[in-house]
PDB file of N, CA and C in Angstrom:
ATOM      1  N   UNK A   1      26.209 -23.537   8.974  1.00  0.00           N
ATOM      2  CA  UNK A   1      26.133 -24.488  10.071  1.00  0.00           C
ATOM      3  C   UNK A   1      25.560 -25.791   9.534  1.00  0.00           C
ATOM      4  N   UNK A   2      26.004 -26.906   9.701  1.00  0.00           N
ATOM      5  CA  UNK A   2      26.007 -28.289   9.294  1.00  0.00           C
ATOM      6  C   UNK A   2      24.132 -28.732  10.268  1.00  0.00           C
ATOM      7  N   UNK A   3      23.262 -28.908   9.536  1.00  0.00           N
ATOM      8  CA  UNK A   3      22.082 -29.400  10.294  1.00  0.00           C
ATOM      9  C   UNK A   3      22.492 -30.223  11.421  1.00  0.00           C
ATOM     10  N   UNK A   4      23.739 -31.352  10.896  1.00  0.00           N
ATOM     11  CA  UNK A   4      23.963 -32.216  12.463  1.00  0.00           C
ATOM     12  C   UNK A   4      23.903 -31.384  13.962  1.00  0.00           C
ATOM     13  N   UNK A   5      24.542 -30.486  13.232  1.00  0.00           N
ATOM     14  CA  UNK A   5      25.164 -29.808  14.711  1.00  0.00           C
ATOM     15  C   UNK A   5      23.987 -28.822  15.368  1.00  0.00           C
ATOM     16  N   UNK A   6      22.904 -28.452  14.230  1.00  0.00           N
ATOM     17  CA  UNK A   6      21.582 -27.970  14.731  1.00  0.00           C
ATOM     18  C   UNK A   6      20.772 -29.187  15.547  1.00  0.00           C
ATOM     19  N   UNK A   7      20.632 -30.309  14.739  1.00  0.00           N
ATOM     20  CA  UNK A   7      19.916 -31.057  15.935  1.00  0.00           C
ATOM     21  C   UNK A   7      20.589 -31.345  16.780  1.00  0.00           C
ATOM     22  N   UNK A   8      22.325 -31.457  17.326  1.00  0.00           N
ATOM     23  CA  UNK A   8      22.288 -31.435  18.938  1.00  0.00           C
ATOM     24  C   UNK A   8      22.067 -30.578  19.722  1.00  0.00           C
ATOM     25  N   UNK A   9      22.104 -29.585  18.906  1.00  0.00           N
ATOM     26  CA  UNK A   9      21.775 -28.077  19.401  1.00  0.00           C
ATOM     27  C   UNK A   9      20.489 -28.383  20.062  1.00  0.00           C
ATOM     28  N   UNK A  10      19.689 -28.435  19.164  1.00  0.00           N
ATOM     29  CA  UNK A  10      18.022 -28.960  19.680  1.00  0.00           C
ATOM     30  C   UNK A  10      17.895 -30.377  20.579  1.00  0.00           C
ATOM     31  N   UNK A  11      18.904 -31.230  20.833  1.00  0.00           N
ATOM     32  CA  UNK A  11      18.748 -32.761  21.196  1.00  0.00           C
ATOM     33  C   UNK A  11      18.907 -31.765  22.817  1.00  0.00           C
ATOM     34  N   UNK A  12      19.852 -30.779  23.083  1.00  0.00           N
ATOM     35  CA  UNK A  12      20.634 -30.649  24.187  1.00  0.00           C
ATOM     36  C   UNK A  12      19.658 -29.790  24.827  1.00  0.00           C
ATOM     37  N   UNK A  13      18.752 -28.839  23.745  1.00  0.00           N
ATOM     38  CA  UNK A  13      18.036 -28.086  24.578  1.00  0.00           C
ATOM     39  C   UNK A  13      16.540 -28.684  25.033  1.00  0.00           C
ATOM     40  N   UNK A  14      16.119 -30.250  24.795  1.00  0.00           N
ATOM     41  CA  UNK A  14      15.683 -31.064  24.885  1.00  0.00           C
ATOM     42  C   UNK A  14      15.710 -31.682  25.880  1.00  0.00           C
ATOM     43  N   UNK A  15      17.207 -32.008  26.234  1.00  0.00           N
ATOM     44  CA  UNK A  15      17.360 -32.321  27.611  1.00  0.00           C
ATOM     45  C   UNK A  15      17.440 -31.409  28.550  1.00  0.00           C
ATOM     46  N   UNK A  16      17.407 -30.404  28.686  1.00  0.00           N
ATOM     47  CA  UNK A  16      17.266 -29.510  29.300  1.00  0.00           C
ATOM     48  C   UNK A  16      15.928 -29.153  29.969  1.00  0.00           C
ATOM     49  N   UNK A  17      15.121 -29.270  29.053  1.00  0.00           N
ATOM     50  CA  UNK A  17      13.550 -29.293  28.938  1.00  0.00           C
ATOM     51  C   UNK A  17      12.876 -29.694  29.719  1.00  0.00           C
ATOM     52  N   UNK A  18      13.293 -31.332  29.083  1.00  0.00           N
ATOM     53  CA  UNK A  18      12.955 -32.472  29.676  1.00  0.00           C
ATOM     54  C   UNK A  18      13.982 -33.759  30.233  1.00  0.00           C
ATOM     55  N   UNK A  19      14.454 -33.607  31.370  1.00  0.00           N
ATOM     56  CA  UNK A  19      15.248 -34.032  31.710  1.00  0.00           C
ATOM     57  C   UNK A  19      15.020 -35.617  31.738  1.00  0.00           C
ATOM     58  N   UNK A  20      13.932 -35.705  31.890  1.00  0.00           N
ATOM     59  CA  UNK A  20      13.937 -37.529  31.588  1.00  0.00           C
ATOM     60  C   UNK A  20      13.469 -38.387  30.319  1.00  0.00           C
ATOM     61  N   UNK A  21      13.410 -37.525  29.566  1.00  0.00           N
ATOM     62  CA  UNK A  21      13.083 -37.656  28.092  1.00  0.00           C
ATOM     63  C   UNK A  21      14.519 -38.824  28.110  1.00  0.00           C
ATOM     64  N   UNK A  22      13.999 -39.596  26.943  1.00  0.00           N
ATOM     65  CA  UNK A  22      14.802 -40.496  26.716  1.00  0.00           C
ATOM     66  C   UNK A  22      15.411 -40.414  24.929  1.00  0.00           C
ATOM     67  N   UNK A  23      16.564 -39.243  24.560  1.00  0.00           N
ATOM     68  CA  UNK A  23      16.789 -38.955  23.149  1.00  0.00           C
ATOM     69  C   UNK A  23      17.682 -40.007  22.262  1.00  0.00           C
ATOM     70  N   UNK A  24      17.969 -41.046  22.823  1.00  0.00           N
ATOM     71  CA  UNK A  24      18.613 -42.206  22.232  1.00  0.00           C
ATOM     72  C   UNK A  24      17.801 -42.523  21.006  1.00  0.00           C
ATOM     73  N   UNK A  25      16.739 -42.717  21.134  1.00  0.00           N
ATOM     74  CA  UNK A  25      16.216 -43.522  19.489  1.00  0.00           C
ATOM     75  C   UNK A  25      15.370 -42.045  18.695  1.00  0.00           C
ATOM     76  N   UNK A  26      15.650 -41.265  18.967  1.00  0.00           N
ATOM     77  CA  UNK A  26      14.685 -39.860  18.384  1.00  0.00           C
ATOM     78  C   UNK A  26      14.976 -40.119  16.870  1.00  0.00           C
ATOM     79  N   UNK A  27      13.842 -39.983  16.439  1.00  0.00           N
ATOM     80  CA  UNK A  27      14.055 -40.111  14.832  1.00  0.00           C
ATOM     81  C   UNK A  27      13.990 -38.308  13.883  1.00  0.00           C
ATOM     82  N   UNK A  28      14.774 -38.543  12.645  1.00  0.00           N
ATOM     83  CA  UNK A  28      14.525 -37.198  12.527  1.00  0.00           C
ATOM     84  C   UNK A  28      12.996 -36.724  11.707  1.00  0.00           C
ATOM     85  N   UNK A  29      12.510 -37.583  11.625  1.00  0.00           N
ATOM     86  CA  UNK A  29      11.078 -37.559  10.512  1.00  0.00           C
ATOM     87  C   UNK A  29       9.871 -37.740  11.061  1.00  0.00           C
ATOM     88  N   UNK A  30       9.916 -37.757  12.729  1.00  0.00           N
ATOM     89  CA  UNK A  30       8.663 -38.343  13.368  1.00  0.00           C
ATOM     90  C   UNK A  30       8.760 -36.986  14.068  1.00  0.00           C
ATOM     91  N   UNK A  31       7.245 -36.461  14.837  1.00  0.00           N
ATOM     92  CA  UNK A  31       7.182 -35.152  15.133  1.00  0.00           C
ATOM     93  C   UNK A  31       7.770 -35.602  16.912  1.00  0.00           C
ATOM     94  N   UNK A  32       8.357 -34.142  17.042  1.00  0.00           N
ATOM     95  CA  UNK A  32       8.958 -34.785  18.746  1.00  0.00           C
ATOM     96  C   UNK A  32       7.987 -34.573  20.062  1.00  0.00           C
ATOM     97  N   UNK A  33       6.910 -33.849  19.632  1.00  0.00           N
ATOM     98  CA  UNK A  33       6.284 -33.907  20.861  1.00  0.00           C
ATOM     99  C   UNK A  33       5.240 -35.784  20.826  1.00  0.00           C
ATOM    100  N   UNK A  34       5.695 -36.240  19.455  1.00  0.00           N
ATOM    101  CA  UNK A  34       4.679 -37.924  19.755  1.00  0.00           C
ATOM    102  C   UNK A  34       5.803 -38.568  20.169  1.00  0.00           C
ATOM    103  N   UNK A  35       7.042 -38.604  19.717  1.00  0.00           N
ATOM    104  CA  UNK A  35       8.481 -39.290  20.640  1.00  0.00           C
ATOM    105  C   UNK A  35       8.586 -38.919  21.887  1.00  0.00           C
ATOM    106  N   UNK A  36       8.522 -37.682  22.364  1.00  0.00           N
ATOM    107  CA  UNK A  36       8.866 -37.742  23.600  1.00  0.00           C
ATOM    108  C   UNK A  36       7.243 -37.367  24.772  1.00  0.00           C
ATOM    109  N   UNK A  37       6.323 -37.198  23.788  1.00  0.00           N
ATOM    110  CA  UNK A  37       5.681 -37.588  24.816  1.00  0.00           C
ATOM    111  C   UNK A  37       5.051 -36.067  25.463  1.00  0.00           C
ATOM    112  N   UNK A  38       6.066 -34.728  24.822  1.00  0.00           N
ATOM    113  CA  UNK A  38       5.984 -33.355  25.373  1.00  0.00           C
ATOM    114  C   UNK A  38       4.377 -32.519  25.078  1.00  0.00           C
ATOM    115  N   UNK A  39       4.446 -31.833  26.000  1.00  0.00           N
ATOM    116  CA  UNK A  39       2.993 -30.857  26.138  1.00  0.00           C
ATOM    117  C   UNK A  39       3.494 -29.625  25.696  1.00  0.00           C
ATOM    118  N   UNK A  40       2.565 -28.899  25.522  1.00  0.00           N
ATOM    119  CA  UNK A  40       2.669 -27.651  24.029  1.00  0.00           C
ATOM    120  C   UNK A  40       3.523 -26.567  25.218  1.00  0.00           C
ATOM    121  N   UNK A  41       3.387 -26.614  26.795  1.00  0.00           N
ATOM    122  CA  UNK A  41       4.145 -25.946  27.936  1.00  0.00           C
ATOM    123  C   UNK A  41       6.011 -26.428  27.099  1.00  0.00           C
ATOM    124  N   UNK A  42       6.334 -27.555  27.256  1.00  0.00           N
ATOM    125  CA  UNK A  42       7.339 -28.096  26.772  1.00  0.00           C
ATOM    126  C   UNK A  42       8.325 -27.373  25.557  1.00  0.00           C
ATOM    127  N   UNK A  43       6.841 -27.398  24.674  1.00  0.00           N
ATOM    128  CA  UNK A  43       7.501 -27.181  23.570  1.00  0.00           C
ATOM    129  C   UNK A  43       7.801 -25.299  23.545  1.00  0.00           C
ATOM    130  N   UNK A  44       7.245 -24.796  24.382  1.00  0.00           N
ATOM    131  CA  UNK A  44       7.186 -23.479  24.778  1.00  0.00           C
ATOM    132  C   UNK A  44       8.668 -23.058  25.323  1.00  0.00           C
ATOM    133  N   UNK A  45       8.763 -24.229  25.779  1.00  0.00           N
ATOM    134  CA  UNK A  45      10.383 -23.976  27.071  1.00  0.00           C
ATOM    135  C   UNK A  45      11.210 -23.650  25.653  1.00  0.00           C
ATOM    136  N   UNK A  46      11.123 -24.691  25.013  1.00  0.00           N
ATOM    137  CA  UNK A  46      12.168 -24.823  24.045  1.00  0.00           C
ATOM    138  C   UNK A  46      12.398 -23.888  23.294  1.00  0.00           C
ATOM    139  N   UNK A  47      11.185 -23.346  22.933  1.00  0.00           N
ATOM    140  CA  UNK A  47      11.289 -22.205  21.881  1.00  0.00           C
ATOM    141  C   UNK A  47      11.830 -20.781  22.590  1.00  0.00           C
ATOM    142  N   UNK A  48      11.680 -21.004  24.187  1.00  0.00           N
ATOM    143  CA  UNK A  48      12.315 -19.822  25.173  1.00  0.00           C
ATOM    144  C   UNK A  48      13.587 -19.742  24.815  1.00  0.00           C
ATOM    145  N   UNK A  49      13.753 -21.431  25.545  1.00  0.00           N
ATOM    146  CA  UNK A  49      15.010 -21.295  25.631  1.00  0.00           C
ATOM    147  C   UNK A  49      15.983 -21.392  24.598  1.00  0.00           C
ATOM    148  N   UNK A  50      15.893 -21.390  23.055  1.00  0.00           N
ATOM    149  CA  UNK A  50      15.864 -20.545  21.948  1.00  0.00           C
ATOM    150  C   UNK A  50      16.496 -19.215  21.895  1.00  0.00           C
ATOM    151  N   UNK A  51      15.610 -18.659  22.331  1.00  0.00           N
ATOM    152  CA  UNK A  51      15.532 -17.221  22.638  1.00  0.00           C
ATOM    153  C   UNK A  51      16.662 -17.203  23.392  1.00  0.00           C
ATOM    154  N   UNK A  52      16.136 -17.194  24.529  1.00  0.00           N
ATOM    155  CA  UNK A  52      17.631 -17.255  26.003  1.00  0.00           C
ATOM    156  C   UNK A  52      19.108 -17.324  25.326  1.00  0.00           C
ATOM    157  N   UNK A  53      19.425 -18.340  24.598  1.00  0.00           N
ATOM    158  CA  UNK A  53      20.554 -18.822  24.628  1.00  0.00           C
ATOM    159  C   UNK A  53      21.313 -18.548  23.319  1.00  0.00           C
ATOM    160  N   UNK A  54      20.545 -18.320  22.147  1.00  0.00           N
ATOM    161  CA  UNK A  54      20.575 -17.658  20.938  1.00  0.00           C
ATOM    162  C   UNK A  54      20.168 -16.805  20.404  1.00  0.00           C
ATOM    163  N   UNK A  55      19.335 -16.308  21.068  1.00  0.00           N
ATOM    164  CA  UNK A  55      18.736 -14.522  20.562  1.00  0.00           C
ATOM    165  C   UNK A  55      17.900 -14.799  19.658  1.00  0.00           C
ATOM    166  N   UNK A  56      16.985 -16.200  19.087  1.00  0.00           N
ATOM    167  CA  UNK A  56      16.093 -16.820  17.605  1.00  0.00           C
ATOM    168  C   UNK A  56      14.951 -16.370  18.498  1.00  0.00           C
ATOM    169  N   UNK A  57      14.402 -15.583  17.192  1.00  0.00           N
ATOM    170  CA  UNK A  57      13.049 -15.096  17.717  1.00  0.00           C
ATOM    171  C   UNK A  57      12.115 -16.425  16.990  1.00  0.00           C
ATOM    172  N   UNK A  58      11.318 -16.886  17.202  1.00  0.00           N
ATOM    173  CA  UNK A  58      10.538 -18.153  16.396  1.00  0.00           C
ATOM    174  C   UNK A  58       8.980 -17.795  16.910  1.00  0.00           C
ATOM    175  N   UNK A  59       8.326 -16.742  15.518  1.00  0.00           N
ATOM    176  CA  UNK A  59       7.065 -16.489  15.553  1.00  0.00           C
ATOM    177  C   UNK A  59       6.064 -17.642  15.476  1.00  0.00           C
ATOM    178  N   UNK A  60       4.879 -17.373  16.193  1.00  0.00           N
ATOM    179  CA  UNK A  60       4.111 -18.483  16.359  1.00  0.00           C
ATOM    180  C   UNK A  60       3.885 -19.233  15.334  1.00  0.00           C
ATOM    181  N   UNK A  61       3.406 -18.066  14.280  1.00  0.00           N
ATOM    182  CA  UNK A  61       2.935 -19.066  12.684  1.00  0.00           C
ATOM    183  C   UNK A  61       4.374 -20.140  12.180  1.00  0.00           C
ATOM    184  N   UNK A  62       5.516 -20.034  12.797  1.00  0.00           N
ATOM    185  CA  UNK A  62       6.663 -20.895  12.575  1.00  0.00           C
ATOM    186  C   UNK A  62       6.546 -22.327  13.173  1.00  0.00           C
ATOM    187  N   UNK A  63       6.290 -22.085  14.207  1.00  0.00           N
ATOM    188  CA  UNK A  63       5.893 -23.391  15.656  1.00  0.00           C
ATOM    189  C   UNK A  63       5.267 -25.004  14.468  1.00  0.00           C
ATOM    190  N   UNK A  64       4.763 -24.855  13.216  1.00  0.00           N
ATOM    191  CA  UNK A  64       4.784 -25.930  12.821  1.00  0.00           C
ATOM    192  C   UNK A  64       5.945 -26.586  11.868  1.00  0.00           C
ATOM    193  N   UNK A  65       6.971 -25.339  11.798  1.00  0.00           N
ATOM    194  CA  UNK A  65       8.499 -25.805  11.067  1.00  0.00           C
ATOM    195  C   UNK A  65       9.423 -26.267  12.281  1.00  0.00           C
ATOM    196  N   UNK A  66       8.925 -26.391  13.590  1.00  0.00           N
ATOM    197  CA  UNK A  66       9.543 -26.999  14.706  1.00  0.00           C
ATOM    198  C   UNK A  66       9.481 -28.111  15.035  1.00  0.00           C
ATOM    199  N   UNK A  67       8.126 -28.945  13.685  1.00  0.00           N
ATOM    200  CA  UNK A  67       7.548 -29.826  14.624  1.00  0.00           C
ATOM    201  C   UNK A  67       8.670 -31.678  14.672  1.00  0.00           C
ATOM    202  N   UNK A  68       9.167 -31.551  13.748  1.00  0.00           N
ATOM    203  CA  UNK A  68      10.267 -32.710  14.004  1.00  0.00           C
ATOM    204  C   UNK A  68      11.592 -32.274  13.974  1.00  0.00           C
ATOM    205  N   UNK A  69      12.645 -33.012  14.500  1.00  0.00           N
ATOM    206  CA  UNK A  69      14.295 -32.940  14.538  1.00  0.00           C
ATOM    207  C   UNK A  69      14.610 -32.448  13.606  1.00  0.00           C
ATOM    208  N   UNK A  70      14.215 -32.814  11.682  1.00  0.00           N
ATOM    209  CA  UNK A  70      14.690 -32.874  10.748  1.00  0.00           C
ATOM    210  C   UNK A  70      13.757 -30.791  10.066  1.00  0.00           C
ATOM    211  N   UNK A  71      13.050 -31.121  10.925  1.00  0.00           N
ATOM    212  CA  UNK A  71      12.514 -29.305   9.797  1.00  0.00           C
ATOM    213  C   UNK A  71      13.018 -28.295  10.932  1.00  0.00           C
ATOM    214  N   UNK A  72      13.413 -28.875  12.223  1.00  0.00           N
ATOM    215  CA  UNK A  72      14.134 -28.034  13.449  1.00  0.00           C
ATOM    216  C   UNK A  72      15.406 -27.584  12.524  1.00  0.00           C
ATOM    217  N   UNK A  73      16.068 -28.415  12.516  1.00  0.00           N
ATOM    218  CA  UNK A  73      17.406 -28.313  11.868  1.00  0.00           C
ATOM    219  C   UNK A  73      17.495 -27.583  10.307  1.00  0.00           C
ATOM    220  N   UNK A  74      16.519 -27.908   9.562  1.00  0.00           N
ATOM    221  CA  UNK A  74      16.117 -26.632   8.391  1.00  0.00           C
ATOM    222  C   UNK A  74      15.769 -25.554   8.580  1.00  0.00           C
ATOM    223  N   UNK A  75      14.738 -25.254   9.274  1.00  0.00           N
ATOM    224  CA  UNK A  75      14.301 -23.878  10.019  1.00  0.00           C
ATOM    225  C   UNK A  75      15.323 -23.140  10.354  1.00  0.00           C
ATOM    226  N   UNK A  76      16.233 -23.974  11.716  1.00  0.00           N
ATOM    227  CA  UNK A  76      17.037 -22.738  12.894  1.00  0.00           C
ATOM    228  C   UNK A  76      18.551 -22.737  12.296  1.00  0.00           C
ATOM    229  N   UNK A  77      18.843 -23.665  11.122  1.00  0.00           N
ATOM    230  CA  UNK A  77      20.446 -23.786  10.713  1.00  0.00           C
ATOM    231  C   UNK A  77      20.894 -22.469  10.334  1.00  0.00           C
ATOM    232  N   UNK A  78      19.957 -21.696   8.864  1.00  0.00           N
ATOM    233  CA  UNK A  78      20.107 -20.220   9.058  1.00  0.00           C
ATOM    234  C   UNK A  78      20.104 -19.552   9.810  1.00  0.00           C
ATOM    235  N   UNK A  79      18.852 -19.699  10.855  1.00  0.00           N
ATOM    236  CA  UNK A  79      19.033 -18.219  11.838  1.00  0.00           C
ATOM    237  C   UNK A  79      20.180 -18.904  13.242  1.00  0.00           C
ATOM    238  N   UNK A  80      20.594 -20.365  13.397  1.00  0.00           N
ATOM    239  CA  UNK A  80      21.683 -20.001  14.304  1.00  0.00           C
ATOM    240  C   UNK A  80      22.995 -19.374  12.912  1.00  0.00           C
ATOM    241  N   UNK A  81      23.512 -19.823  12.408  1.00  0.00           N
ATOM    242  CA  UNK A  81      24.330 -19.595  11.574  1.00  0.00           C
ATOM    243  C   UNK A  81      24.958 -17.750  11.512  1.00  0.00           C
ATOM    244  N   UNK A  82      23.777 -16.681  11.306  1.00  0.00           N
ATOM    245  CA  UNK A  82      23.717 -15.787  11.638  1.00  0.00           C
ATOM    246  C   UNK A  82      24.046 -15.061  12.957  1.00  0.00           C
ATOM    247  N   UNK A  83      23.561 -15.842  13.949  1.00  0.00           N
ATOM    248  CA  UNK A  83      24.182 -15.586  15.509  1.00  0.00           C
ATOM    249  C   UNK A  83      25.428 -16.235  15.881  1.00  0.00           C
ATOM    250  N   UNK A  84      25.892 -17.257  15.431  1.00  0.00           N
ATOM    251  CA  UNK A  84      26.603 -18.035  16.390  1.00  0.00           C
ATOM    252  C   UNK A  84      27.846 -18.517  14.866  1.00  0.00           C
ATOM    253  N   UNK A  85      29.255 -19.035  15.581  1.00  0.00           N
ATOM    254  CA  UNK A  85      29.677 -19.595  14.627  1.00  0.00           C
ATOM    255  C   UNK A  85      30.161 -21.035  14.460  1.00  0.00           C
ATOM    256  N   UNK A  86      29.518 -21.593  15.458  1.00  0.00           N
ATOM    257  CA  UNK A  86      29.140 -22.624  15.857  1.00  0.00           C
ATOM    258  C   UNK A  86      28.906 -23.752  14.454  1.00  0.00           C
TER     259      UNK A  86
END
């Protein structure tokens, strides 16, 4: 799976999240809860809805390979890749 297509993966479950988040200028090297502004509840959804929608289990001690667009997309490219063929 091409990382691009992991961070819309993550851009989409973002908006989902947070519906008024604004993902137009998201950078991939800055952490996303200081871009958008999100509370650790937030970042919780995400990692659910993770789960929910892809079956990625993402153990706590992981939660700091989540913390920007660019180590999202390193982290989950293998384990979606494995689930999905996306």
């Amino acid at each position: 799976m091409v990382e691009q297509r992991v961070k819309e993966i993550v851009l989409g479950i973002i908006a989902v999240v947070a519906p008024d988040a604004d993902l137009s200028g998201i950078r991939g090297d800055v952490r996303l809860r200081d871009q958008l502004d999100m509370d650790s509840m937030d970042f919780l959804d995400i990692v659910m809805e993770l789960r929910k929608r892809y079956k990625i289990e993402v153990p706590k001690e992981d939660y700091p390979k989540l913390a920007t667009l660019n180590s999202c997309a390193e982290y989950l490219a293998p384990k979606l890749q494995a689930v999905t063929a996306v």
